[in-house]
Structures are given as C-alpha cells and as structure tokens.
Protein backbone atom coordinates (compact mmCIF):
# COMPACT_ATOMS: atom_id res chain seq x y z
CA UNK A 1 4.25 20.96 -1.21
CA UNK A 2 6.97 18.93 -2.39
CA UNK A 3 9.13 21.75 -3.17
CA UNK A 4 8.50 23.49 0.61
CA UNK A 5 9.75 19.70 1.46
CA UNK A 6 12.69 19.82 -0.19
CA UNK A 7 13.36 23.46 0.52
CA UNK A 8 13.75 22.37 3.89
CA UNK A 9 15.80 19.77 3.19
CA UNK A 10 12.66 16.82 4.10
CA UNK A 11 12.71 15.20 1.35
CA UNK A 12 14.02 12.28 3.76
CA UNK A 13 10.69 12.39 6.41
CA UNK A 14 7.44 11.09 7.33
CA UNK A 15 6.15 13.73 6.05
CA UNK A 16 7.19 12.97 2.21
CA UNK A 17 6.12 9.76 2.88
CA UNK A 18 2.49 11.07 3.79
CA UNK A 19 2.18 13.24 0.93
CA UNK A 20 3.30 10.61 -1.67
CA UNK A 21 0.79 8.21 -0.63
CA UNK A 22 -1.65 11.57 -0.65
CA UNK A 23 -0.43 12.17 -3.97
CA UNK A 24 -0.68 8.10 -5.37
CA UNK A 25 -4.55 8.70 -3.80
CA UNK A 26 -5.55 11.36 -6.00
CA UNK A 27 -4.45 10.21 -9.03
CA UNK A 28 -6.18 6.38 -8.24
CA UNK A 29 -9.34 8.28 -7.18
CA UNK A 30 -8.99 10.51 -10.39
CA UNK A 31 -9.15 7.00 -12.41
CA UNK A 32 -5.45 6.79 -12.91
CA UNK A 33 -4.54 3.36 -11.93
CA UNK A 34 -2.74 2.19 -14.70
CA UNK A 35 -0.82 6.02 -15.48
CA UNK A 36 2.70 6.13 -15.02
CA UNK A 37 2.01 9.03 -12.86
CA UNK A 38 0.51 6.50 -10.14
CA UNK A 39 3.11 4.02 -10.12
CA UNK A 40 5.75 6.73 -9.87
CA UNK A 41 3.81 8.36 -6.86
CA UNK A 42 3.68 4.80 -4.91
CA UNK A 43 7.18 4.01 -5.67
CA UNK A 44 8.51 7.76 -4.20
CA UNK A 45 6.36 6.96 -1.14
CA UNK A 46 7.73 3.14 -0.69
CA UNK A 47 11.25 4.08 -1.46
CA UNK A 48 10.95 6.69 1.11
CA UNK A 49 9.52 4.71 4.08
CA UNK A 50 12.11 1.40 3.05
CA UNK A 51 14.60 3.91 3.84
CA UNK A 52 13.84 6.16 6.67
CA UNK A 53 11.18 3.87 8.89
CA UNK A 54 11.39 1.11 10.87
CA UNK A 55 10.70 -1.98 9.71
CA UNK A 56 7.54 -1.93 10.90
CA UNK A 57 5.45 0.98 10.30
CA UNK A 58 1.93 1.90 9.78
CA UNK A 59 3.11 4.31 7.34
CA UNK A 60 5.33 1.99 5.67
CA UNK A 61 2.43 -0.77 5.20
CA UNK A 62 0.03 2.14 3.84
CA UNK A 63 3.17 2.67 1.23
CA UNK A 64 3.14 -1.41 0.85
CA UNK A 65 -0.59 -1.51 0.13
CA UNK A 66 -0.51 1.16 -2.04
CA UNK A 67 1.94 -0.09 -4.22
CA UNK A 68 -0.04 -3.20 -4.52
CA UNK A 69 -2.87 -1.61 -5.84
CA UNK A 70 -1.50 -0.13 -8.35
CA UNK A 71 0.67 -2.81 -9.12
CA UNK A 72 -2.40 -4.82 -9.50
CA UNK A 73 -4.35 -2.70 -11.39
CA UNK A 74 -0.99 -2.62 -13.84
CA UNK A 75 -1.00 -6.27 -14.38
CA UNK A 76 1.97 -7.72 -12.27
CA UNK A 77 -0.03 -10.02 -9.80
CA UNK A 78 2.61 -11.81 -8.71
CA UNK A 79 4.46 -8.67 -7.16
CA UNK A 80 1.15 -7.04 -6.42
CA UNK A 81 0.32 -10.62 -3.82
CA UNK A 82 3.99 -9.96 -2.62
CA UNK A 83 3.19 -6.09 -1.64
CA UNK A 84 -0.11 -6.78 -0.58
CA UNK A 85 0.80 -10.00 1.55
CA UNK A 86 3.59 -7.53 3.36
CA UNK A 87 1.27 -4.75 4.15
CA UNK A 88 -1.24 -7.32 5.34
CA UNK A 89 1.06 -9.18 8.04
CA UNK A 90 2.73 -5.95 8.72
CA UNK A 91 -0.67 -3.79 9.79
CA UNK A 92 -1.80 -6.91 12.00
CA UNK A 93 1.62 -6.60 13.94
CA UNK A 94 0.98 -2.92 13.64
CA UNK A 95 -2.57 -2.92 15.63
CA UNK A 96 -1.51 -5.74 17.38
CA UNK A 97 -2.91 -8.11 15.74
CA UNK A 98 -6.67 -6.49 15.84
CA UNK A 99 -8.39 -8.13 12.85
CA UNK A 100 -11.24 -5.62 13.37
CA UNK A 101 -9.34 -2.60 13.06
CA UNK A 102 -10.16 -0.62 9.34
CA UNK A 103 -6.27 -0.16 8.58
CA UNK A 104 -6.26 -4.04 8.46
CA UNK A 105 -9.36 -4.97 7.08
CA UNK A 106 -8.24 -2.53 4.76
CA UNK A 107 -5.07 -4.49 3.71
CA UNK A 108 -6.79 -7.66 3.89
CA UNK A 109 -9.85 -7.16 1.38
CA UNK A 110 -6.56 -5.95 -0.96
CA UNK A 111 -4.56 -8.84 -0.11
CA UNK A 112 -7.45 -10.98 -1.07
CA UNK A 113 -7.79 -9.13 -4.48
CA UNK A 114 -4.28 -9.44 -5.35
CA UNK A 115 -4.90 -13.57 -4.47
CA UNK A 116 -7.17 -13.85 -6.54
CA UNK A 117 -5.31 -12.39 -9.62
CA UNK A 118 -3.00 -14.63 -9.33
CA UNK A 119 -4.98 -17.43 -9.73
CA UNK A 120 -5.31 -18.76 -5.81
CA UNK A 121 -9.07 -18.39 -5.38
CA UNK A 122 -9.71 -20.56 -2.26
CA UNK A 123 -7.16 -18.78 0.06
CA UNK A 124 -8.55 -15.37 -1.52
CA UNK A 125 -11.94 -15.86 -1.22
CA UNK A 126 -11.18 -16.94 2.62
CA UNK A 127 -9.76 -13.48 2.88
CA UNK A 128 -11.92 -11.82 1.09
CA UNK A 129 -15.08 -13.16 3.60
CA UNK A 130 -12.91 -12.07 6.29
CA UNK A 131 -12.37 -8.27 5.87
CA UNK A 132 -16.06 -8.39 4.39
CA UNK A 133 -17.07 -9.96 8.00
C-alpha cells in the first residue's frame, strides 16, 4: 500500500497518515512495542500529520497517542507524558470537549498511564478513574 501511495505521488496525505498509524497497530497488537519497527511506524505517521494537518486534528492526536504508547512502552516517560498530554487536550478540543466520547477516553486512560510512569501518581490515578468512569 505504501508503494501505490507513493506511486501516486501521496506520500504527503491523510491517507499515509492512516495507514502508518494502521501499520504502528499491527505491529503493537503483534507484541511489538518495544521493536524498532513500531517506533519507526509512529514516527512516519506523526511526521506526516505535523506536516500536512492542521494543528488540530483527530488524525494528528491518533498519531500523538500513538507515539506515546510506544514511547512508553520504550522507556522514555518523560516524552511519552508530553505525547500523551498533547493528544489528550487535543481530542477534547477535537469532540468539543465531550469527555464521554471513546476517542478521548481513549487518550485519557493513556495519558494517565504515561503519568504514572513518570512518577506523578495522584494526578494519574485522577485520570485514570476518569476514562475508567
């Protein structure tokens, strides 16, 4: 698929964007949070939504919260609460900010994850109880 992308020259489109975060999916469903394969996946799909979507996107918050995950899952916690803190804020302005709605409860529960590796329990377990809620 990526090749058909860049065949027609869409390397630069939502639609990259969407199969990257497809492609970061399959490989953390297929156990493979910590490969290199993972992190290289989320990064193509980030890079590609900093650059070609607004600054607020649902698409480019999916990229955010992916990156996050694998970022935690790869030890850097402090960049993983960044990412995950982004995609939070930036899903609630997305859906208006509907607490209820999956996408954000979504971010939330991974915001709250990424809090609590780095060490600020209190404000994740608050989160945490929230998306669980």
């Amino acid at each position: 698929m990526r090749q058909v992308l860049a065949d027609s020259g869409r390397l630069a489109s939502e639609a990259f964007v969407e199969l990257e975060l497809l492609r970061t999916e399959i490989i953390i469903n297929r156990g493979g949070f910590r490969k290199p394969e993972a992190r290289t996946a989320a990064e193509e799909a980030l890079g590609a939504a900093e650059r070609i979507l607004p600054p607020v996107h649902q698409l480019r918050a999916r990229a955010l919260q992916q990156m996050a995950t694998v970022m935690r899952w790869q030890n850097e916690d402090a960049a993983a609460a960044a990412h995950a803190e982004r995609a939070y804020r930036m899903l609630l302005d997305v859906q208006g900010n509907d607490a209820r709605h999956i996408s954000v409860i979504m971010a939330q529960n991974e915001y709250g994850r990424a809090l609590y590796q780095v060490g600020r329990t209190r404000e994740a377990l608050s989160h945490l109880k929230e998306a669980a809620a």
